[in-house]
C-alpha atoms as a PDB file:
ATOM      1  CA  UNK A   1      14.918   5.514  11.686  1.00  0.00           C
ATOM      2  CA  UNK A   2      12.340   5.974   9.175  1.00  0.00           C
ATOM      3  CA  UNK A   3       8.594   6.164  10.361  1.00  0.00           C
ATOM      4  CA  UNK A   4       7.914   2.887   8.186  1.00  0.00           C
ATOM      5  CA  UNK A   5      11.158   1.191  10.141  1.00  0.00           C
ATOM      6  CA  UNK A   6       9.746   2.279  13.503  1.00  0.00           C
ATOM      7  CA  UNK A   7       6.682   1.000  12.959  1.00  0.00           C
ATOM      8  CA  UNK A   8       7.352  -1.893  11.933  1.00  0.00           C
ATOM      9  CA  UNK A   9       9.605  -2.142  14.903  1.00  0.00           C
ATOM     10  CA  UNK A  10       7.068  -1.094  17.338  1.00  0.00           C
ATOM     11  CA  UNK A  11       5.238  -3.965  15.876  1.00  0.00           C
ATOM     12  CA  UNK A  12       7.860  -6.339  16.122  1.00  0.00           C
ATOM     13  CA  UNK A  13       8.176  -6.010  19.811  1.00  0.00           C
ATOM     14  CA  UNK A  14       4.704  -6.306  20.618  1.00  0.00           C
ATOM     15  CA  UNK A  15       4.591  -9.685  18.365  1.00  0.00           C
ATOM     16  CA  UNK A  16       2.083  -8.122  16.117  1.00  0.00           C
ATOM     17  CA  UNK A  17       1.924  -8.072  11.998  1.00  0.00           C
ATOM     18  CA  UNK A  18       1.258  -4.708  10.215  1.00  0.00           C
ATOM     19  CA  UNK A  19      -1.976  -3.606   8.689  1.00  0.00           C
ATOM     20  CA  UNK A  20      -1.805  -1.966   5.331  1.00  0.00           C
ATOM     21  CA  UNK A  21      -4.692  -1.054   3.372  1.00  0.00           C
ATOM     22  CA  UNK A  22      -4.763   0.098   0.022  1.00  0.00           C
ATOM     23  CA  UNK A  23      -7.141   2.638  -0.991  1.00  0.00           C
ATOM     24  CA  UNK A  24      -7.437   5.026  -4.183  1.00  0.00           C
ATOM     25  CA  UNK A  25      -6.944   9.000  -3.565  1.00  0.00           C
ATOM     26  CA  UNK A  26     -10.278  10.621  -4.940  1.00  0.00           C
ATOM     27  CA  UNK A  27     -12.266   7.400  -4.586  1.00  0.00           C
ATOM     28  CA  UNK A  28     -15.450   7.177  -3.910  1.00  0.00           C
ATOM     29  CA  UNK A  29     -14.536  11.183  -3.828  1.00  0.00           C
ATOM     30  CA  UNK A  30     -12.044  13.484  -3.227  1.00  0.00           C
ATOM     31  CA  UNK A  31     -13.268  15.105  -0.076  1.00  0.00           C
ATOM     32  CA  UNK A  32     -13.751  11.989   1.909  1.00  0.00           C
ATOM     33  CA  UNK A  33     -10.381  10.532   1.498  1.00  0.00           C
ATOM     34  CA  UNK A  34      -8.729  11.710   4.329  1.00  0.00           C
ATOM     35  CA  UNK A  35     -11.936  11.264   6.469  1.00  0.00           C
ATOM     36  CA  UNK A  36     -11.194   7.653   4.819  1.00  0.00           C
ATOM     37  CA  UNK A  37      -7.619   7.833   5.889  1.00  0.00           C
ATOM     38  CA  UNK A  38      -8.315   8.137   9.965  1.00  0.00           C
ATOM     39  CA  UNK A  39     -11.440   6.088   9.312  1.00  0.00           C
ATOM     40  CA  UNK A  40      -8.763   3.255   8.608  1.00  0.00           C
ATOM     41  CA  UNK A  41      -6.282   4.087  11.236  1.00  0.00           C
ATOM     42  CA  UNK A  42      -9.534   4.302  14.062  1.00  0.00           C
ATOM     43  CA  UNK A  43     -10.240   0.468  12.316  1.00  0.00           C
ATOM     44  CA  UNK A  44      -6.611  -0.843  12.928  1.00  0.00           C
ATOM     45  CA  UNK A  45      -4.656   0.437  10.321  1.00  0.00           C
ATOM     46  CA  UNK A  46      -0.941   0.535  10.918  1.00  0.00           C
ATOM     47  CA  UNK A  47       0.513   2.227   7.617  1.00  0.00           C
ATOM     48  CA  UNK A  48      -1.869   3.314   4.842  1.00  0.00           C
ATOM     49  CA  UNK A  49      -0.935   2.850   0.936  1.00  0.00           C
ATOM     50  CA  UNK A  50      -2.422   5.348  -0.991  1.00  0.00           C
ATOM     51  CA  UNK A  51      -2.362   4.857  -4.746  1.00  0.00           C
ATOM     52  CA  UNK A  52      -2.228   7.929  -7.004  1.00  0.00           C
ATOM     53  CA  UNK A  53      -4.506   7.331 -10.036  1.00  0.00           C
ATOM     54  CA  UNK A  54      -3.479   6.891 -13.567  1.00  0.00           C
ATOM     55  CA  UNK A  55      -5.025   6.543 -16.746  1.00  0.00           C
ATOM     56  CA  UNK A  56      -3.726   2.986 -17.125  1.00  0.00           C
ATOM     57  CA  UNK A  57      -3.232   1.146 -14.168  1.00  0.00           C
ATOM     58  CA  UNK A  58      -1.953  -1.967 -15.572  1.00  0.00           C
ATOM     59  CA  UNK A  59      -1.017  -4.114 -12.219  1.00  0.00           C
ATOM     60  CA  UNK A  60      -4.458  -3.549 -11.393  1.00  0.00           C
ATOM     61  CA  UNK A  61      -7.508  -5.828 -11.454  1.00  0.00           C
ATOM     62  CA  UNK A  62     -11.273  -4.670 -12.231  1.00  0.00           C
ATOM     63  CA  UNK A  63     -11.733  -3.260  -9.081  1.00  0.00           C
ATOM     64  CA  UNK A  64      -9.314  -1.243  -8.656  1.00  0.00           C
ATOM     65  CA  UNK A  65      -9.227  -0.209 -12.535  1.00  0.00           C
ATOM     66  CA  UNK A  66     -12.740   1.159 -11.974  1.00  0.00           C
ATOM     67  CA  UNK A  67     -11.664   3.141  -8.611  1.00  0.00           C
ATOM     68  CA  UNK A  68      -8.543   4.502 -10.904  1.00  0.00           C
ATOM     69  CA  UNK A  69     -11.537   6.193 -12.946  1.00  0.00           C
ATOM     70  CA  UNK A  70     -13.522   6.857 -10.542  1.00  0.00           C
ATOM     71  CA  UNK A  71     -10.468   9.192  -8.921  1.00  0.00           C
ATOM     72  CA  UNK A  72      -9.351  10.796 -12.057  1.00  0.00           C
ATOM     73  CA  UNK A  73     -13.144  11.888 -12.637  1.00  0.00           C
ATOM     74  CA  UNK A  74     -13.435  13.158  -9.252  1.00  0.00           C
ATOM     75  CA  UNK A  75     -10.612  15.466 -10.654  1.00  0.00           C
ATOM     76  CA  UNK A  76      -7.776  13.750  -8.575  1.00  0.00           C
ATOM     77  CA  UNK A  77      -4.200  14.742  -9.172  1.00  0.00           C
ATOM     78  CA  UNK A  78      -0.631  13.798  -7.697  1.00  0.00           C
ATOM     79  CA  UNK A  79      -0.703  16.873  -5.987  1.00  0.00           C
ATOM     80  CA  UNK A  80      -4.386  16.624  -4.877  1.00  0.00           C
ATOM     81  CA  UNK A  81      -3.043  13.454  -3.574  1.00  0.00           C
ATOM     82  CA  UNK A  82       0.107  15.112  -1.789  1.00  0.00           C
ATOM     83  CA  UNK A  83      -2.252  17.365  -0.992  1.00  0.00           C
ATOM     84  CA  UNK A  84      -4.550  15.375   1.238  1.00  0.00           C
ATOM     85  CA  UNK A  85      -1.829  13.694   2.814  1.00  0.00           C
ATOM     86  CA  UNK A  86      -0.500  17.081   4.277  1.00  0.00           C
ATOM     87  CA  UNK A  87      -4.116  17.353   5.499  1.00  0.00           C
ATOM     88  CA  UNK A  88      -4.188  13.641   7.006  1.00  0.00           C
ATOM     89  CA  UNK A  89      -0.892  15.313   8.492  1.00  0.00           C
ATOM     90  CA  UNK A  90      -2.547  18.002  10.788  1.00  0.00           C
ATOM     91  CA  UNK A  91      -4.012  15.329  13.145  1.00  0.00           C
ATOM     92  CA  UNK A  92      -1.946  12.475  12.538  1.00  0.00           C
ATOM     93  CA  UNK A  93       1.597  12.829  12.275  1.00  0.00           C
ATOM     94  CA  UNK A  94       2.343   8.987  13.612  1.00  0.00           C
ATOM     95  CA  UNK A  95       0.420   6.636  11.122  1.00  0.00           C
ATOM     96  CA  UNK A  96       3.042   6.295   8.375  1.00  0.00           C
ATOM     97  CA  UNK A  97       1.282   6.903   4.099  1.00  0.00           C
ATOM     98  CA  UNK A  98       3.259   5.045   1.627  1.00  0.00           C
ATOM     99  CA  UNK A  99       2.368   6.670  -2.104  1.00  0.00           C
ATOM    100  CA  UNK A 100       1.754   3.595  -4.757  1.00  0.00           C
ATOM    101  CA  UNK A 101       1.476   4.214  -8.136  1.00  0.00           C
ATOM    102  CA  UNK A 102       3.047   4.716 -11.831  1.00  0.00           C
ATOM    103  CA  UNK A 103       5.905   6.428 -13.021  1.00  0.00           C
ATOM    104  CA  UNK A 104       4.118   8.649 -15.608  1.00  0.00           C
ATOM    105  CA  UNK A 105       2.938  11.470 -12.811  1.00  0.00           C
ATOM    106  CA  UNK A 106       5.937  11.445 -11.327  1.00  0.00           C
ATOM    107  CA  UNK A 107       8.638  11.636 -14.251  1.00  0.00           C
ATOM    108  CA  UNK A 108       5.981  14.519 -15.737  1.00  0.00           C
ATOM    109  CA  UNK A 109       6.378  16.586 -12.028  1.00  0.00           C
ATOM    110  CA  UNK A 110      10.011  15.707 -12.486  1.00  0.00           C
ATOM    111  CA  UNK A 111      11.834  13.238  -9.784  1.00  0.00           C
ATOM    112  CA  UNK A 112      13.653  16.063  -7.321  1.00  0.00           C
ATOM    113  CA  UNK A 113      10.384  18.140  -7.856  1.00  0.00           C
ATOM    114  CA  UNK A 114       7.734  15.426  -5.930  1.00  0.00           C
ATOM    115  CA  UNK A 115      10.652  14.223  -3.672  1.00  0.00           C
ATOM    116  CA  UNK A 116      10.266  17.936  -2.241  1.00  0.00           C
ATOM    117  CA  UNK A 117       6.563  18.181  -2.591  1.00  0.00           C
ATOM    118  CA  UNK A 118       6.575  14.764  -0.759  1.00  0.00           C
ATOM    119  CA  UNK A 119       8.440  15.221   1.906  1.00  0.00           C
ATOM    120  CA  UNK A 120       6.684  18.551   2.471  1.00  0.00           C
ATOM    121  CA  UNK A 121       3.745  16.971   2.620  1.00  0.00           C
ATOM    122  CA  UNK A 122       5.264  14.380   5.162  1.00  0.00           C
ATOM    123  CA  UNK A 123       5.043  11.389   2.654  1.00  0.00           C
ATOM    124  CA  UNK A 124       7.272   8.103   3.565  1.00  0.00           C
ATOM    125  CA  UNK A 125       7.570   6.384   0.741  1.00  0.00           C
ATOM    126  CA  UNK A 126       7.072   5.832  -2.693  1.00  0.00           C
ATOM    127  CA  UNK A 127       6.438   2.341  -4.647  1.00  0.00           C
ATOM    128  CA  UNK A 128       6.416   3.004  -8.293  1.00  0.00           C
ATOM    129  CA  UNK A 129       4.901  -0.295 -10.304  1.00  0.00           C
ATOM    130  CA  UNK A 130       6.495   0.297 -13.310  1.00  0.00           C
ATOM    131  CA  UNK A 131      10.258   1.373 -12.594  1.00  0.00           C
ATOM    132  CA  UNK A 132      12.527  -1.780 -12.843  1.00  0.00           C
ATOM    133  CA  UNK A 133      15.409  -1.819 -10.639  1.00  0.00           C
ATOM    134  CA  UNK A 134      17.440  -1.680 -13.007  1.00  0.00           C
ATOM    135  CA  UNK A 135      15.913   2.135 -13.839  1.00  0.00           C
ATOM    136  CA  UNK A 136      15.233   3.101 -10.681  1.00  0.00           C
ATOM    137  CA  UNK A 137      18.345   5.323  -9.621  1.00  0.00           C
ATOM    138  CA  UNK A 138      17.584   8.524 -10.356  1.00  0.00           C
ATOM    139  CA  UNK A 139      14.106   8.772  -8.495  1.00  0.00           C
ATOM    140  CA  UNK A 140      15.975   6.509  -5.936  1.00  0.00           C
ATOM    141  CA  UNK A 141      18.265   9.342  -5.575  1.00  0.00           C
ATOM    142  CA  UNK A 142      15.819  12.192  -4.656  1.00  0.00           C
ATOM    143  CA  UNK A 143      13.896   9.824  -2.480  1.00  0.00           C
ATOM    144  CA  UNK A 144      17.318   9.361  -0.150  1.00  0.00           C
ATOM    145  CA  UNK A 145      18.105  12.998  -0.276  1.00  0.00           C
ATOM    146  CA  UNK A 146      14.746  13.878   1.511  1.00  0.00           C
ATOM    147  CA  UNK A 147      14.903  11.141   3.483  1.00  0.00           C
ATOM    148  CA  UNK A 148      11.741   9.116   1.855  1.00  0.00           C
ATOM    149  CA  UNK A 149      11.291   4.985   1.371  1.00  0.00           C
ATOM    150  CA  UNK A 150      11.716   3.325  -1.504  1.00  0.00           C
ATOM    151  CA  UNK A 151       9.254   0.265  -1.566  1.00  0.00           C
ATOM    152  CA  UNK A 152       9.835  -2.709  -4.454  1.00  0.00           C
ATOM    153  CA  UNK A 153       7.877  -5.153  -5.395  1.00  0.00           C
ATOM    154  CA  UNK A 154       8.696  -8.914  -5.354  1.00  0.00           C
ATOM    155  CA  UNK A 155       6.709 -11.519  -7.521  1.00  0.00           C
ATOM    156  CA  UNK A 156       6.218 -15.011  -7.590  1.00  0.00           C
ATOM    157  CA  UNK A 157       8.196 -15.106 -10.747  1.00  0.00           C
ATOM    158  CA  UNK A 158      11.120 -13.178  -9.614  1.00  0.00           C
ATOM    159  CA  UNK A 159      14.301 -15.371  -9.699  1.00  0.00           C
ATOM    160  CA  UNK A 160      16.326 -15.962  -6.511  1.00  0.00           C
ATOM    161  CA  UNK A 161      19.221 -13.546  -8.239  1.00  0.00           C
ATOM    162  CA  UNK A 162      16.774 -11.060  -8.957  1.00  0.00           C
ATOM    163  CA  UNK A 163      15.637 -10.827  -5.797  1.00  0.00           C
ATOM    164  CA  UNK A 164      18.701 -10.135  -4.221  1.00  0.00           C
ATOM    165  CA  UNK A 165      18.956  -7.016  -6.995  1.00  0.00           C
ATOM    166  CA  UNK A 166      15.749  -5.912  -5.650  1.00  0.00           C
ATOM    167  CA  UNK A 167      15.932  -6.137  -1.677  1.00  0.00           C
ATOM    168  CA  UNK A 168      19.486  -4.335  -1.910  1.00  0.00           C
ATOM    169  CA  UNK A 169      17.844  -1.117  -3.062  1.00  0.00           C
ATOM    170  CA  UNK A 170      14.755  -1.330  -1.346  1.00  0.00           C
ATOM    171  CA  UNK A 171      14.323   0.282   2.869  1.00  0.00           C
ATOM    172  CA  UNK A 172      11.433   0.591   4.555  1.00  0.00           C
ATOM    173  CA  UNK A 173       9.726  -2.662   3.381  1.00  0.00           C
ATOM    174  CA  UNK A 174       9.574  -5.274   0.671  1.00  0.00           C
ATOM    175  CA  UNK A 175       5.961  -6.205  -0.858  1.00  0.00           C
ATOM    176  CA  UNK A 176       5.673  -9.345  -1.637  1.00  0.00           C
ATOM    177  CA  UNK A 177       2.849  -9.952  -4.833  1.00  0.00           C
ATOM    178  CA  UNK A 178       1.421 -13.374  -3.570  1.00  0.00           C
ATOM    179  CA  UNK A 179      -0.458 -14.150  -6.590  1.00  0.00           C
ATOM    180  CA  UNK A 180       0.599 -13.926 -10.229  1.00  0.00           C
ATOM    181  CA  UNK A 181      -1.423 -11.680 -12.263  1.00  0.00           C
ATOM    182  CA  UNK A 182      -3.031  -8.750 -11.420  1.00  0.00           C
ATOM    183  CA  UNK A 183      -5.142  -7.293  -7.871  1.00  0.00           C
ATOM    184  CA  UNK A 184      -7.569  -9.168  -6.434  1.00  0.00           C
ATOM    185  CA  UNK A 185      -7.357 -12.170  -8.680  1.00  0.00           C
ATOM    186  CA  UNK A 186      -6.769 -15.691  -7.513  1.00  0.00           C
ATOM    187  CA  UNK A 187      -6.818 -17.778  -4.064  1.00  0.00           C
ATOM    188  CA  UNK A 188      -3.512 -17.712  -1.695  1.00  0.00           C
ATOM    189  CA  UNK A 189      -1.143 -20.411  -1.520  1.00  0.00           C
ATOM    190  CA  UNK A 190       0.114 -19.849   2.350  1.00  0.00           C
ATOM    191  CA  UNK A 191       2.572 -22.511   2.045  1.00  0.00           C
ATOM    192  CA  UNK A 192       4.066 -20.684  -0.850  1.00  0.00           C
ATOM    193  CA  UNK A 193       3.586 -17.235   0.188  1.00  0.00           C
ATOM    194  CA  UNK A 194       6.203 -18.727   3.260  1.00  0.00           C
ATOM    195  CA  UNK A 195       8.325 -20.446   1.051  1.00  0.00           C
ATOM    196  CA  UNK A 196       8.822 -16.801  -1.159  1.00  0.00           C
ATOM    197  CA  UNK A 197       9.064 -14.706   2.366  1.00  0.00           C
ATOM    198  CA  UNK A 198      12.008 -16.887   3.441  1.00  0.00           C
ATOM    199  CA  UNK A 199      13.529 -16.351   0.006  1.00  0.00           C
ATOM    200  CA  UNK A 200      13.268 -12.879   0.348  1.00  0.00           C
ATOM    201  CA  UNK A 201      14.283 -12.689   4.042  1.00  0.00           C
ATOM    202  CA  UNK A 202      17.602 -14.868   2.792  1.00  0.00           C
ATOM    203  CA  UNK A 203      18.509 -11.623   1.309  1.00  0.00           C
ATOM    204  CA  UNK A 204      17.624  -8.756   3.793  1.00  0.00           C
ATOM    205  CA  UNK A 205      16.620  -8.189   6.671  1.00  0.00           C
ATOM    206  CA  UNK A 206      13.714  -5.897   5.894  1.00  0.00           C
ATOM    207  CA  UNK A 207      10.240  -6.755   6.909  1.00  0.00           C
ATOM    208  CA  UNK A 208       8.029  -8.507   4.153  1.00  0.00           C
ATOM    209  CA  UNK A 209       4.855  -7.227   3.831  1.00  0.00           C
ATOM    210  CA  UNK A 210       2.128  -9.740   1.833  1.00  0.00           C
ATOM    211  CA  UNK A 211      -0.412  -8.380  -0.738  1.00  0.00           C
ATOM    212  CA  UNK A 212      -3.044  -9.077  -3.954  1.00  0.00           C
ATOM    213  CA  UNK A 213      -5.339 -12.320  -2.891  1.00  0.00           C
ATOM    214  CA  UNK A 214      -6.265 -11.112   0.508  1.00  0.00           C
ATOM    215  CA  UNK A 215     -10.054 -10.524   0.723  1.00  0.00           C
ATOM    216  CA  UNK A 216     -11.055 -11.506   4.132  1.00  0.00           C
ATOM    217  CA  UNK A 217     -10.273 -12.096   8.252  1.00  0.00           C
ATOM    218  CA  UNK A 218      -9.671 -15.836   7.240  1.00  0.00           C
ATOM    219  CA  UNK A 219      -7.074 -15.145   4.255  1.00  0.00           C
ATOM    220  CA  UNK A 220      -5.259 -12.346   6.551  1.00  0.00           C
ATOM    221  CA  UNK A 221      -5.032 -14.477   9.670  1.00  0.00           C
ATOM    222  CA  UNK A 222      -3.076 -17.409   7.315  1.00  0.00           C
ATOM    223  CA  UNK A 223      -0.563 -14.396   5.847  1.00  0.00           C
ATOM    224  CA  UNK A 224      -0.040 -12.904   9.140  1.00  0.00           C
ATOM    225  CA  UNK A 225       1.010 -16.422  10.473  1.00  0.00           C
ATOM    226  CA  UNK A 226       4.091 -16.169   7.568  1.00  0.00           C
ATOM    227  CA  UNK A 227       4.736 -11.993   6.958  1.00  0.00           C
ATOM    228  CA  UNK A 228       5.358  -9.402   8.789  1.00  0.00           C
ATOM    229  CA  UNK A 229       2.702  -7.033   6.979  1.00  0.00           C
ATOM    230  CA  UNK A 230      -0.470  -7.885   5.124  1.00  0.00           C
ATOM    231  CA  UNK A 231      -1.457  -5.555   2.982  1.00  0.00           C
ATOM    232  CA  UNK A 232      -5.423  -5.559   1.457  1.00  0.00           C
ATOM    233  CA  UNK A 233      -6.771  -3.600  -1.478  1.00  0.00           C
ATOM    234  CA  UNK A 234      -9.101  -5.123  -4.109  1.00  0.00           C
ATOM    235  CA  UNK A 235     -11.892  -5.794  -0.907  1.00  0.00           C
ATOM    236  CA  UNK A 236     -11.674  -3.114   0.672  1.00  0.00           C
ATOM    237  CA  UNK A 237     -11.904  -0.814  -2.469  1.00  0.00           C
ATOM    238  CA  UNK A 238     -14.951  -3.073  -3.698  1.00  0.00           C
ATOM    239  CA  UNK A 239     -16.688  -3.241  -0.153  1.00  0.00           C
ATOM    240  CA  UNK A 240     -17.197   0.893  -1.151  1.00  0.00           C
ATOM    241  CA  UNK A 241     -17.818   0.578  -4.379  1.00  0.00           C
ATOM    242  CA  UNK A 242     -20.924  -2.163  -3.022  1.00  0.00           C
ATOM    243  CA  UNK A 243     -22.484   0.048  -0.417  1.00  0.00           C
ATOM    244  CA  UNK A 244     -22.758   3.285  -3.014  1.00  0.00           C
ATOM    245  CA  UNK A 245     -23.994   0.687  -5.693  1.00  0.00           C
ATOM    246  CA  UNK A 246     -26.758  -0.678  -3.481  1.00  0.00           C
ATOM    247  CA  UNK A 247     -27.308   3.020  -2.802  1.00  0.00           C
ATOM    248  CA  UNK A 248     -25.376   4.076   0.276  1.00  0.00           C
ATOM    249  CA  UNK A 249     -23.552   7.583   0.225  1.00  0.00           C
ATOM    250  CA  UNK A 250     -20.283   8.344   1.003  1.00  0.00           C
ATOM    251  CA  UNK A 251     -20.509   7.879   4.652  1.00  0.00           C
ATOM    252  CA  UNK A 252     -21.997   4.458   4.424  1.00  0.00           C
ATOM    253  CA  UNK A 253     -18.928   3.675   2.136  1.00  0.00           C
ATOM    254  CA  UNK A 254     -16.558   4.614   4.995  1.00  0.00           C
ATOM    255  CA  UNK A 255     -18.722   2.527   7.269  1.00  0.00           C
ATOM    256  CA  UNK A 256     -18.217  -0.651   4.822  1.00  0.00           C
ATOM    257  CA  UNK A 257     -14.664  -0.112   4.431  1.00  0.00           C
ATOM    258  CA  UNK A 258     -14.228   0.188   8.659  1.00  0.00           C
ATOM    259  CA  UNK A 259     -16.207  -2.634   9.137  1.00  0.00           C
ATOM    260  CA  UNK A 260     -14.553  -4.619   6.794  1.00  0.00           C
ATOM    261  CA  UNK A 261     -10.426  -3.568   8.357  1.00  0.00           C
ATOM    262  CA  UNK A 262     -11.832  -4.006  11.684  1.00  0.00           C
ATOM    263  CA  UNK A 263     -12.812  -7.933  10.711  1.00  0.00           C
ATOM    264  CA  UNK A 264      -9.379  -8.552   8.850  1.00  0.00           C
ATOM    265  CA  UNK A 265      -7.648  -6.701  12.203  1.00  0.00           C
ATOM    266  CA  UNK A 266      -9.051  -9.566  14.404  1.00  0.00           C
ATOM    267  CA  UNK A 267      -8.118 -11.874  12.145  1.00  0.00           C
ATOM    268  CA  UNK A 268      -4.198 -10.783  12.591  1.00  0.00           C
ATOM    269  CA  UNK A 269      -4.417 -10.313  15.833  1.00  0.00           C
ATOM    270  CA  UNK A 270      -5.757 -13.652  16.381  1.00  0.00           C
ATOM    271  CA  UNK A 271      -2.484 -15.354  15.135  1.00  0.00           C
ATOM    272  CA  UNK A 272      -0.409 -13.558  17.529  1.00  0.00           C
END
């Protein structure tokens, strides 16, 4: 069983929904992400997604556009990124780190290259935005042989046939975009986001993890009650971004960023 399936599991049998926040590698610098990292876990995080930055982020809203160049200024590479996940390693080797990100850094490493650099580096799973399904075997391939997660994305768009394409390659999870568009645009539809998890559930029996459109304690609580993940980004990459802009440091960036998962943690929790 995979660290993500376990997890999950665990989570399961305590009637509790998983906590997955989103943050950028590098951002707001390179040398506090994997104080970030535990900040997250101490704060109630149950798996962490860590995006890899690219030069164009296309699934991405504003905010998370701007943390994208933020992290490549700070220098941040795919390695720096498998990198500080080794380091996150040393003292936590329980909290499972899903990679998110873009083919482009990947393909350019070259696919059986990063699935060993990955799994060195303890790494559980990959989601790459941009790889359709139907393109998706040969990274697919190194991922299995080194025993990684492949995470896909399901939209509101995707047809029911589609989806079935999707869930039968995918292990560990499926994410579930609740909101058409990109990050951190839009208000949730609960009632939908329920109708779209049983769709998906129809086909698998993986968990289904919720994200974009989930800003707050109140917006979290509603997903929990449907999913059996909830996954924020946008607000807790812009609840930095804030406390440096009203001119906080680094460490009062971590202390927004806590704050904040600790609020949306109690909101979960409070369905259960």
């Amino acid at each position: 069983m995979s660290r993500i399936a376990g997890r999950f599991a665990q989570l399961a049998a305590q009637g509790r929904t998983a906590l997955i926040p989103y943050i950028v590698a590098g951002d707001p610098g390179l040398d506090v992400t994997v104080k970030l990292m535990h900040a997250l876990v101490d704060s109630g995080a149950d798996i962490i997604e860590v995006g890899v930055p690219f030069s164009d982020p296309m699934a991405e809203g504003p905010v998370i556009q701007l943390a994208h160049e933020r992290a490549l200024a700070n220098g941040t590479s795919l390695r720096n990124v498998l990198a500080l996940v080794q380091e996150f390693r040393q003292s936590d080797k329980d909290t499972p780190v899903l990679l998110m990100g873009y083919a482009n850094p990947v393909e350019h490493m070259g696919y059986a290259a990063f699935a060993d650099a990955a799994a060195q580096a303890d790494v559980d799973a990959l989601l790459t935005v941009d790889i359709p399904p139907e393109e998706v075997e040969d990274v697919h391939v190194q991922l299995r042989r080194v025993g990684m997660d492949n995470i896909f994305l399901v939209a509101p768009t995707t047809p029911d046939e589609r989806v079935a394409r999707i869930v039968g390659q995918a292990s560990g999870f499926v994410y579930y975009v609740a909101l058409k568009g990109v990050t951190g645009a839009g208000n949730l539809d609960t009632e939908d986001v329920a109708r779209h998890v049983e769709l998906i559930k129809k086909h698998c029996e993986l968990p289904v993890a919720v994200g974009f459109g989930i800003k707050d304690a109140a917006s979290a609580r509603s997903v929990a009650a449907v999913a059996d993940g909830v996954v924020v980004g946008s607000a807790l990459v812009n609840s930095m971004a804030r406390a440096i802009e009203s001119g906080g440091d680094h460490e009062a960036a971590l202390a927004a960023a806590s704050a904040l998962l600790a609020e949306i943690r109690q909101g979960i929790d409070s369905t259960a």
